[in-house]
N, C-alpha and C. Protein backbone atom coordinates (compact mmCIF):
# COMPACT_ATOMS: atom_id res chain seq x y z
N UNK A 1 0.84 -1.19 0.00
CA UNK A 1 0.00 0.00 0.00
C UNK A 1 0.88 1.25 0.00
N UNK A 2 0.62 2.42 -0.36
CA UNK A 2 0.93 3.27 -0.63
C UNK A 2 -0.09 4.48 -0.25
N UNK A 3 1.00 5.19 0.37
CA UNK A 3 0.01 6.26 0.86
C UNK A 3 0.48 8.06 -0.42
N UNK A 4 -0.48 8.68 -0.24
CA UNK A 4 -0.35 10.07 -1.30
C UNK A 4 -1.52 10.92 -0.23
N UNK A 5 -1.48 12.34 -0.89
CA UNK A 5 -2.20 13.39 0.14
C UNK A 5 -3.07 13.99 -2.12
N UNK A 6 -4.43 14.38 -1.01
CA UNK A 6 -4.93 15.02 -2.16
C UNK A 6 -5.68 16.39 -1.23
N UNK A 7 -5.83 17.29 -1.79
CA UNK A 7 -5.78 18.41 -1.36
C UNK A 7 -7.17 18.98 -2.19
N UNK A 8 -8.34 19.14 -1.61
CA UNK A 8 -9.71 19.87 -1.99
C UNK A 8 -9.28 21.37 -1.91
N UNK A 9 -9.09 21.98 -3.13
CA UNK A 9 -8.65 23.75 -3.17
C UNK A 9 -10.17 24.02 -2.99
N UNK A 10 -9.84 25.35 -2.49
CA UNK A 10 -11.16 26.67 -2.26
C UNK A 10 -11.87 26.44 -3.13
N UNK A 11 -12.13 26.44 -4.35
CA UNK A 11 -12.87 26.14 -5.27
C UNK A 11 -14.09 25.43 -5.63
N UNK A 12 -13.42 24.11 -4.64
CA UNK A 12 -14.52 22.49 -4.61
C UNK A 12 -14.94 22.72 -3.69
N UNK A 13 -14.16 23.25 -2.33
CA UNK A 13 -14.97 23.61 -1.18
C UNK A 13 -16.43 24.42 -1.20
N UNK A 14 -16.08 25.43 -1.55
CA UNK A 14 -17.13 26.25 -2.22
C UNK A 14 -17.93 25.74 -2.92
N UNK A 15 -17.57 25.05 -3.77
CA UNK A 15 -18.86 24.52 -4.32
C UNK A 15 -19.32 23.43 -3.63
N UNK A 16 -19.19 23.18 -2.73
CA UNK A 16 -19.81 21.53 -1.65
C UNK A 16 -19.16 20.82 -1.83
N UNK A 17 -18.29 20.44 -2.97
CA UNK A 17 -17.88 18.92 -3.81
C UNK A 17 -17.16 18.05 -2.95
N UNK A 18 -16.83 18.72 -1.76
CA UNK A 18 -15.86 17.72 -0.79
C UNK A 18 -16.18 16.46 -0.91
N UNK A 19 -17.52 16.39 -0.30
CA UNK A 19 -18.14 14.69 -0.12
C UNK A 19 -18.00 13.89 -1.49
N UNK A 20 -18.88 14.28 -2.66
CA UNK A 20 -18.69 14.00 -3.91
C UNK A 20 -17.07 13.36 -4.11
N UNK A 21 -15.89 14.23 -4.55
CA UNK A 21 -14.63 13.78 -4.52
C UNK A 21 -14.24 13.03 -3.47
N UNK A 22 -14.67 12.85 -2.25
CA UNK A 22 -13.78 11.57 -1.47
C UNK A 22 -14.96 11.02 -1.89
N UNK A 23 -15.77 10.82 -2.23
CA UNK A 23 -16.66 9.47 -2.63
C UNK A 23 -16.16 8.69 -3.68
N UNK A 24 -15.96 9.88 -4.51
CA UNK A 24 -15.00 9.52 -6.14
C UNK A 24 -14.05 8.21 -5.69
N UNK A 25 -13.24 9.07 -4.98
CA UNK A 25 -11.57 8.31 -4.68
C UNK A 25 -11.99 7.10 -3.83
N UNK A 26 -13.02 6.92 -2.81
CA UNK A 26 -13.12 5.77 -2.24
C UNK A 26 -14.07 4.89 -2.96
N UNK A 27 -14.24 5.31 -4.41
CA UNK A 27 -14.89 4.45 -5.41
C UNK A 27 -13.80 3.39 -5.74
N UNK A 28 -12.66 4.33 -6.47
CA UNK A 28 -11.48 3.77 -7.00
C UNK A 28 -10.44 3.31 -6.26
N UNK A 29 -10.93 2.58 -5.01
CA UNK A 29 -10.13 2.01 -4.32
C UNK A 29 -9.56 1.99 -2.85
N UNK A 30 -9.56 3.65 -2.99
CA UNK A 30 -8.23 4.38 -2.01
C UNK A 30 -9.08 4.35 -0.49
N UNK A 31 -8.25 4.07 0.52
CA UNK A 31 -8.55 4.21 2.00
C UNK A 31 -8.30 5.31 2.40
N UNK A 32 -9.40 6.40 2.79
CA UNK A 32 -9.06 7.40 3.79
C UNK A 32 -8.85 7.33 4.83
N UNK A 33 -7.57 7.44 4.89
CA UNK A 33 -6.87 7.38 5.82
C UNK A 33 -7.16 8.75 7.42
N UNK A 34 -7.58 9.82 6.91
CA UNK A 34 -7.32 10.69 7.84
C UNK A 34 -8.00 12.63 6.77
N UNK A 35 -8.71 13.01 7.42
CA UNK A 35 -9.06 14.64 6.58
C UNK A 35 -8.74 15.36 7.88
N UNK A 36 -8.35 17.04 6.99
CA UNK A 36 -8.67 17.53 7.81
C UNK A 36 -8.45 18.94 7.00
N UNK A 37 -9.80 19.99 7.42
CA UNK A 37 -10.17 21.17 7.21
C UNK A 37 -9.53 22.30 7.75
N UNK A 38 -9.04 23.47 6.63
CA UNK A 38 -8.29 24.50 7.10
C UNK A 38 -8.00 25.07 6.39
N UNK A 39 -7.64 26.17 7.19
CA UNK A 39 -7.25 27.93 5.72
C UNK A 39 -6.12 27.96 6.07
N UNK A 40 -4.91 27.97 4.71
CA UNK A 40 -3.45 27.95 4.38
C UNK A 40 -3.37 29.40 4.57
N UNK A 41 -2.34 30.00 5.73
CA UNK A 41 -2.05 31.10 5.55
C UNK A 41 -1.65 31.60 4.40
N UNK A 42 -1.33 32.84 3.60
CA UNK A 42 -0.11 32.94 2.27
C UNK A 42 1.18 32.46 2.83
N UNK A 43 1.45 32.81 3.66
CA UNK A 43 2.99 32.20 4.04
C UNK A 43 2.87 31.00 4.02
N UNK A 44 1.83 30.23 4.59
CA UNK A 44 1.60 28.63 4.68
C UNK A 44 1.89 28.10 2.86
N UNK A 45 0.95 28.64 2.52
CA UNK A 45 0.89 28.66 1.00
C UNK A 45 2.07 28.44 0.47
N UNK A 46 2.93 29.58 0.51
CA UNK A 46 4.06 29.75 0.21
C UNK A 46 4.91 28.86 0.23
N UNK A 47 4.93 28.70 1.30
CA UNK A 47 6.17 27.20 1.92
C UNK A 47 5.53 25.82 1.32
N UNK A 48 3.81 25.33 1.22
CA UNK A 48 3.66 24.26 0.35
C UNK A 48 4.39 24.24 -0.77
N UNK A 49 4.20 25.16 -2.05
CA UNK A 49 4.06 25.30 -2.77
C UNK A 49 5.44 25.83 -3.49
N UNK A 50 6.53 25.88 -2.51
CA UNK A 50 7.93 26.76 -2.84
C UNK A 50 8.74 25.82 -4.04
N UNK A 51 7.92 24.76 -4.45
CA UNK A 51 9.07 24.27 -5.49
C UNK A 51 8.50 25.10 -6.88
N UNK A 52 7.32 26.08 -6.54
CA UNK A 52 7.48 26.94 -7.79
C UNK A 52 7.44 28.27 -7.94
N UNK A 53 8.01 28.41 -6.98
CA UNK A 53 8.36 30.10 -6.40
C UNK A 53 9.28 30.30 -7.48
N UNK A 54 9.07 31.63 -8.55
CA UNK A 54 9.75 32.28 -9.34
C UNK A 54 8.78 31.70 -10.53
N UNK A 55 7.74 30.90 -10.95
CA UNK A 55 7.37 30.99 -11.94
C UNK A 55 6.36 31.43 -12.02
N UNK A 56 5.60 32.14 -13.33
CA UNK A 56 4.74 33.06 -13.65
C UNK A 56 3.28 32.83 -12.65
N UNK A 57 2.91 31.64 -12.22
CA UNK A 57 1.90 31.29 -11.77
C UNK A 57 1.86 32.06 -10.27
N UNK A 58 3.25 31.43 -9.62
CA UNK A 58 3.15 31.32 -8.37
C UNK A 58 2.31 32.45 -7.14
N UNK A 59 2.17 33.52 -7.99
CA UNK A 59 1.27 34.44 -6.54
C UNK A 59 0.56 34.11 -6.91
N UNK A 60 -0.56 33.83 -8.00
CA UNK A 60 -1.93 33.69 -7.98
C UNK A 60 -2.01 32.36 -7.45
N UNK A 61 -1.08 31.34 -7.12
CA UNK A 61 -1.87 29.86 -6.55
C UNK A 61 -1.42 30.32 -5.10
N UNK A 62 -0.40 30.88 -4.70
CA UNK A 62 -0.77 31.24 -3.50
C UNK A 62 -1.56 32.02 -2.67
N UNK A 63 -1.93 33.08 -3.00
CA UNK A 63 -3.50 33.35 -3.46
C UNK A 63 -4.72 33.00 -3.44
N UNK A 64 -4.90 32.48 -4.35
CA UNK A 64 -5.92 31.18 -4.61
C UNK A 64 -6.38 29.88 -3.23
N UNK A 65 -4.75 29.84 -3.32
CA UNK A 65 -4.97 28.27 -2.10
C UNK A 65 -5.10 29.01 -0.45
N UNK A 66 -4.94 30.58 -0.76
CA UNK A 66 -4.86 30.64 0.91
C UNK A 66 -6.35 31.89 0.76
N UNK A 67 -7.28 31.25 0.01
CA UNK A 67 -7.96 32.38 -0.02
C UNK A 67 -9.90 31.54 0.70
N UNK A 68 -9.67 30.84 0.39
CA UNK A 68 -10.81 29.58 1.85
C UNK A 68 -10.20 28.71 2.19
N UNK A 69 -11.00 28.06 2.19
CA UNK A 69 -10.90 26.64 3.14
C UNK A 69 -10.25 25.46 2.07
N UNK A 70 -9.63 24.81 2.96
CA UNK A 70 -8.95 23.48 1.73
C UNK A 70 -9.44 22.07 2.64
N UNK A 71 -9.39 21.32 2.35
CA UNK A 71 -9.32 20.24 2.71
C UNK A 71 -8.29 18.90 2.46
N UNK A 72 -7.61 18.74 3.17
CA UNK A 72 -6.10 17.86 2.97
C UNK A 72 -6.96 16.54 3.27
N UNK A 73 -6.66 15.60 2.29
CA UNK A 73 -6.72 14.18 2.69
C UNK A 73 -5.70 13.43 2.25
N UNK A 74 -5.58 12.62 3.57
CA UNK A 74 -4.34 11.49 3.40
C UNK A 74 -5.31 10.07 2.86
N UNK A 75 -4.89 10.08 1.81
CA UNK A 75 -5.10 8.71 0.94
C UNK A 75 -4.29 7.65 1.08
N UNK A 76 -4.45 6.07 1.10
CA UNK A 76 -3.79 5.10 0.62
C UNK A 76 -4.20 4.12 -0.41
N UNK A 77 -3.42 3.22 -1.09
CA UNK A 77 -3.97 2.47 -2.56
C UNK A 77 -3.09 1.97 -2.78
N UNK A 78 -3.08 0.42 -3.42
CA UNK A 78 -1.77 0.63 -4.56
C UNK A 78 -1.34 1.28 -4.93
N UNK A 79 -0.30 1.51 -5.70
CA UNK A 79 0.10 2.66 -6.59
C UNK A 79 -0.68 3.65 -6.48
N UNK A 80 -0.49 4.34 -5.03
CA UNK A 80 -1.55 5.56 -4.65
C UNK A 80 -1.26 6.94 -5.40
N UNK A 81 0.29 7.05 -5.28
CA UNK A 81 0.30 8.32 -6.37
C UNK A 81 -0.18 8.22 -7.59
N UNK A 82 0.51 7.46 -7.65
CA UNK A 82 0.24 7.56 -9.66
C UNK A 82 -1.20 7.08 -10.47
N UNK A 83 -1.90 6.37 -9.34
CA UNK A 83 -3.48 5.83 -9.70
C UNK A 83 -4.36 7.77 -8.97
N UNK A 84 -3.75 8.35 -8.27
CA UNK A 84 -4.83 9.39 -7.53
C UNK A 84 -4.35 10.14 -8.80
N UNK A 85 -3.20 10.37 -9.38
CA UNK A 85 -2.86 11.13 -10.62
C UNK A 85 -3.98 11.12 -11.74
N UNK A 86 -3.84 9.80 -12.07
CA UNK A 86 -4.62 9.72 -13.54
C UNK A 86 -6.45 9.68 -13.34
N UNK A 87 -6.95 9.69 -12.15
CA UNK A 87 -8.00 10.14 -11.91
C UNK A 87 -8.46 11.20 -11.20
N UNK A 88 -7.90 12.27 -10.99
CA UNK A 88 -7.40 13.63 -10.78
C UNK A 88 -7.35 14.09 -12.38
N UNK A 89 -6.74 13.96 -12.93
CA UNK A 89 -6.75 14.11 -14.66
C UNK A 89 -5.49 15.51 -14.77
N UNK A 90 -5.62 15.96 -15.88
CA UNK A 90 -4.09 17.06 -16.26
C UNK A 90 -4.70 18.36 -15.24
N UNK A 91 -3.61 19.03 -15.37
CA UNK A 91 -3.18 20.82 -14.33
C UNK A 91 -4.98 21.38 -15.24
N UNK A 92 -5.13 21.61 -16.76
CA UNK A 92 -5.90 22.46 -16.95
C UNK A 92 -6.79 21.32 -17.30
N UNK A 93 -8.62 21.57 -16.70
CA UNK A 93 -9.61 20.66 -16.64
C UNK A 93 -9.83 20.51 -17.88
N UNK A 94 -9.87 21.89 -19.04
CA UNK A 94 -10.25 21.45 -20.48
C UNK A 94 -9.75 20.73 -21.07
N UNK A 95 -8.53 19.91 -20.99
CA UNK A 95 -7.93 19.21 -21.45
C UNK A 95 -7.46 18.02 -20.78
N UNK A 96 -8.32 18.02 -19.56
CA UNK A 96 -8.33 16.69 -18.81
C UNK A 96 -9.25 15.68 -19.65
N UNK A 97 -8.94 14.37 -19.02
CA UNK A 97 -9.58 13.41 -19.83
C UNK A 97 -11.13 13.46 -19.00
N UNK A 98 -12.28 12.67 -19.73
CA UNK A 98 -13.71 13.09 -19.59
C UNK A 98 -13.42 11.69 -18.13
N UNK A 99 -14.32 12.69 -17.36
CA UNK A 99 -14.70 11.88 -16.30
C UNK A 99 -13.69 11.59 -15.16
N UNK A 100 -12.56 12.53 -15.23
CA UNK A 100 -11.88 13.11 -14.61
C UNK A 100 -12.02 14.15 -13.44
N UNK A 101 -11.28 14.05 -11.73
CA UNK A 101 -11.86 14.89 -10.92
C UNK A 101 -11.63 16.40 -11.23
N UNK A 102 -10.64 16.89 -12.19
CA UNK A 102 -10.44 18.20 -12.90
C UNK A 102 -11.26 18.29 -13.56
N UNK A 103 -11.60 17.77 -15.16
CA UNK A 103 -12.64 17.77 -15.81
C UNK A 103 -14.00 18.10 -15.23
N UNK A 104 -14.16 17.25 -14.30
CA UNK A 104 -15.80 17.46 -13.53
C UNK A 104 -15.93 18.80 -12.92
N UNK A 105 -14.58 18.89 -12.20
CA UNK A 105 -15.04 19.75 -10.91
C UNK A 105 -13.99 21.18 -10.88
N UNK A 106 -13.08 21.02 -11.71
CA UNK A 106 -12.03 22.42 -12.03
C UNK A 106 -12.95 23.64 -13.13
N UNK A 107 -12.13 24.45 -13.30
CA UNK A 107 -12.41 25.58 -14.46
C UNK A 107 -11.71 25.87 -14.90
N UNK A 108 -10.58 26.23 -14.15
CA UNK A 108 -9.17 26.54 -14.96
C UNK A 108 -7.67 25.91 -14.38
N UNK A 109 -6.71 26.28 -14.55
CA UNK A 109 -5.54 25.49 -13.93
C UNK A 109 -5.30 25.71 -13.03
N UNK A 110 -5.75 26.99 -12.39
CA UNK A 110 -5.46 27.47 -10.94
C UNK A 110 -6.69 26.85 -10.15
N UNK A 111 -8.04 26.75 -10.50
CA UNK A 111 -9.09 26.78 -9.98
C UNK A 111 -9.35 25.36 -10.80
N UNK A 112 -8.74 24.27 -10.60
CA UNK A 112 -8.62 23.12 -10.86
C UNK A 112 -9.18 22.05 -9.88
N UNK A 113 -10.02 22.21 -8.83
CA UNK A 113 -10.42 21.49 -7.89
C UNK A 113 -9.57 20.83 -7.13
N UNK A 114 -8.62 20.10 -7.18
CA UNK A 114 -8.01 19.55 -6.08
C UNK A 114 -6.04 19.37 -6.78
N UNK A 115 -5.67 19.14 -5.26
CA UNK A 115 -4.05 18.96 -5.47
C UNK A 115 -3.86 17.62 -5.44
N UNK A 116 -2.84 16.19 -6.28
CA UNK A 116 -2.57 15.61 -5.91
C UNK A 116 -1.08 15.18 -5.90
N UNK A 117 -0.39 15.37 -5.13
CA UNK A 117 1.15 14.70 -5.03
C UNK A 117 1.46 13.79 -5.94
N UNK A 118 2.51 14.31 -6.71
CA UNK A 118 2.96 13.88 -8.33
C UNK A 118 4.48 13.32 -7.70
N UNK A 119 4.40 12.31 -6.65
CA UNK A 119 5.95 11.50 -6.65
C UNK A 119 5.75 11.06 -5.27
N UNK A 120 6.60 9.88 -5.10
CA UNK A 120 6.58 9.13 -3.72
C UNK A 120 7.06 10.39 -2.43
N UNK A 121 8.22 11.22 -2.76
CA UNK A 121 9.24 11.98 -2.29
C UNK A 121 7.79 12.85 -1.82
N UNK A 122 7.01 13.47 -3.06
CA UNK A 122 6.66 14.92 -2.57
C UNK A 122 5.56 14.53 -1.45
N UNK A 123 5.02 13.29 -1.87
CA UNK A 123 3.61 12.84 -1.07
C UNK A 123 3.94 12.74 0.47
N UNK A 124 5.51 11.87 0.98
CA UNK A 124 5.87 11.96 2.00
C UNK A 124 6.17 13.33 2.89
N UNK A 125 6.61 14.43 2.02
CA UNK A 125 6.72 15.62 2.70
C UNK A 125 5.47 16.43 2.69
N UNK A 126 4.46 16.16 1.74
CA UNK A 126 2.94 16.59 1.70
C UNK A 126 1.98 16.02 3.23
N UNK A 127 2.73 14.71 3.20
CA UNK A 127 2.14 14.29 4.09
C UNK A 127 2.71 14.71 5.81
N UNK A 128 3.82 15.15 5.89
CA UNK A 128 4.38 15.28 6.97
C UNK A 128 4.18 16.96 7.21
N UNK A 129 3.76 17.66 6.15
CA UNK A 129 3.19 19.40 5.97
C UNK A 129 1.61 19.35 6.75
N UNK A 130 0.67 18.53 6.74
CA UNK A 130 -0.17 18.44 6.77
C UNK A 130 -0.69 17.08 7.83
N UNK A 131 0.18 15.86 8.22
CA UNK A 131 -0.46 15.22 8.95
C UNK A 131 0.81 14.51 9.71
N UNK A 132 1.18 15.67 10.49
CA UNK A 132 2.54 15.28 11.20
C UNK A 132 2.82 13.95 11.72
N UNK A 133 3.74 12.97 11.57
CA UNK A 133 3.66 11.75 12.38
C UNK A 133 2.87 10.64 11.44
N UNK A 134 2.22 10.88 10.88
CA UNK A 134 1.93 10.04 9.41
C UNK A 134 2.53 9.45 8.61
């Protein structure tokens, strides 16, 4: 088993979709392991998100992610990263594949509905950002 963190942005919150998307993911397998609800300071933001500090995006997702409520869930699965990846679908929803949690529930790349940890490495420090002792 394999554990990964998926992250409900302001976006899905707002729109209710929380329940919906962990229903999704505990369709396709994955054990929730553990949620938990909260507003990312910008500095909080910041420090998630610092492996893309300096590119064009970066204030508006920090921004964005510290602007409601998020919801962090610790997932496990087989091949938990890379299976929460391909049903999560690509960064921009229009060009996610159909039936995809971007596709369904994003609008744009920033406002993409949820985060999911793209590597064993990042998921472990995603997970230790967010569910200390995990």
């Amino acid at each position: 088993m394999e554990r990964t963190v998926m992250i409900i942005k302001p976006d899905a919150v707002a729109k209710a979709a929380t329940e919906e998307i962990i229903q999704r993911v505990r369709q396709e397998g994955f054990r929730v392991c553990q949620t938990k609800t909260l507003s990312l300071s910008p500095s909080e933001a910041e420090e998630f998100y610092a492996v893309h500090k300096g590119k064009p995006f970066f204030a508006n997702l920090v921004k964005f992610m510290s602007s409601g409520q998020i919801v962090a869930v610790l997932l496990e699965r087989e091949d938990g990263v890379s299976y929460l990846r391909k049903i999560v679908g690509t960064t921009d929803p229009s060009e996610a594949a159909e039936g995809t949690i971007r596709r369904i529930y994003g609008t744009t790349k920033t406002q993409n509905a949820v985060h999911a940890s793209d590597s064993v490495a990042n998921a472990k420090r995603e997970m230790e950002f967010f569910f200390k002792g995990h």
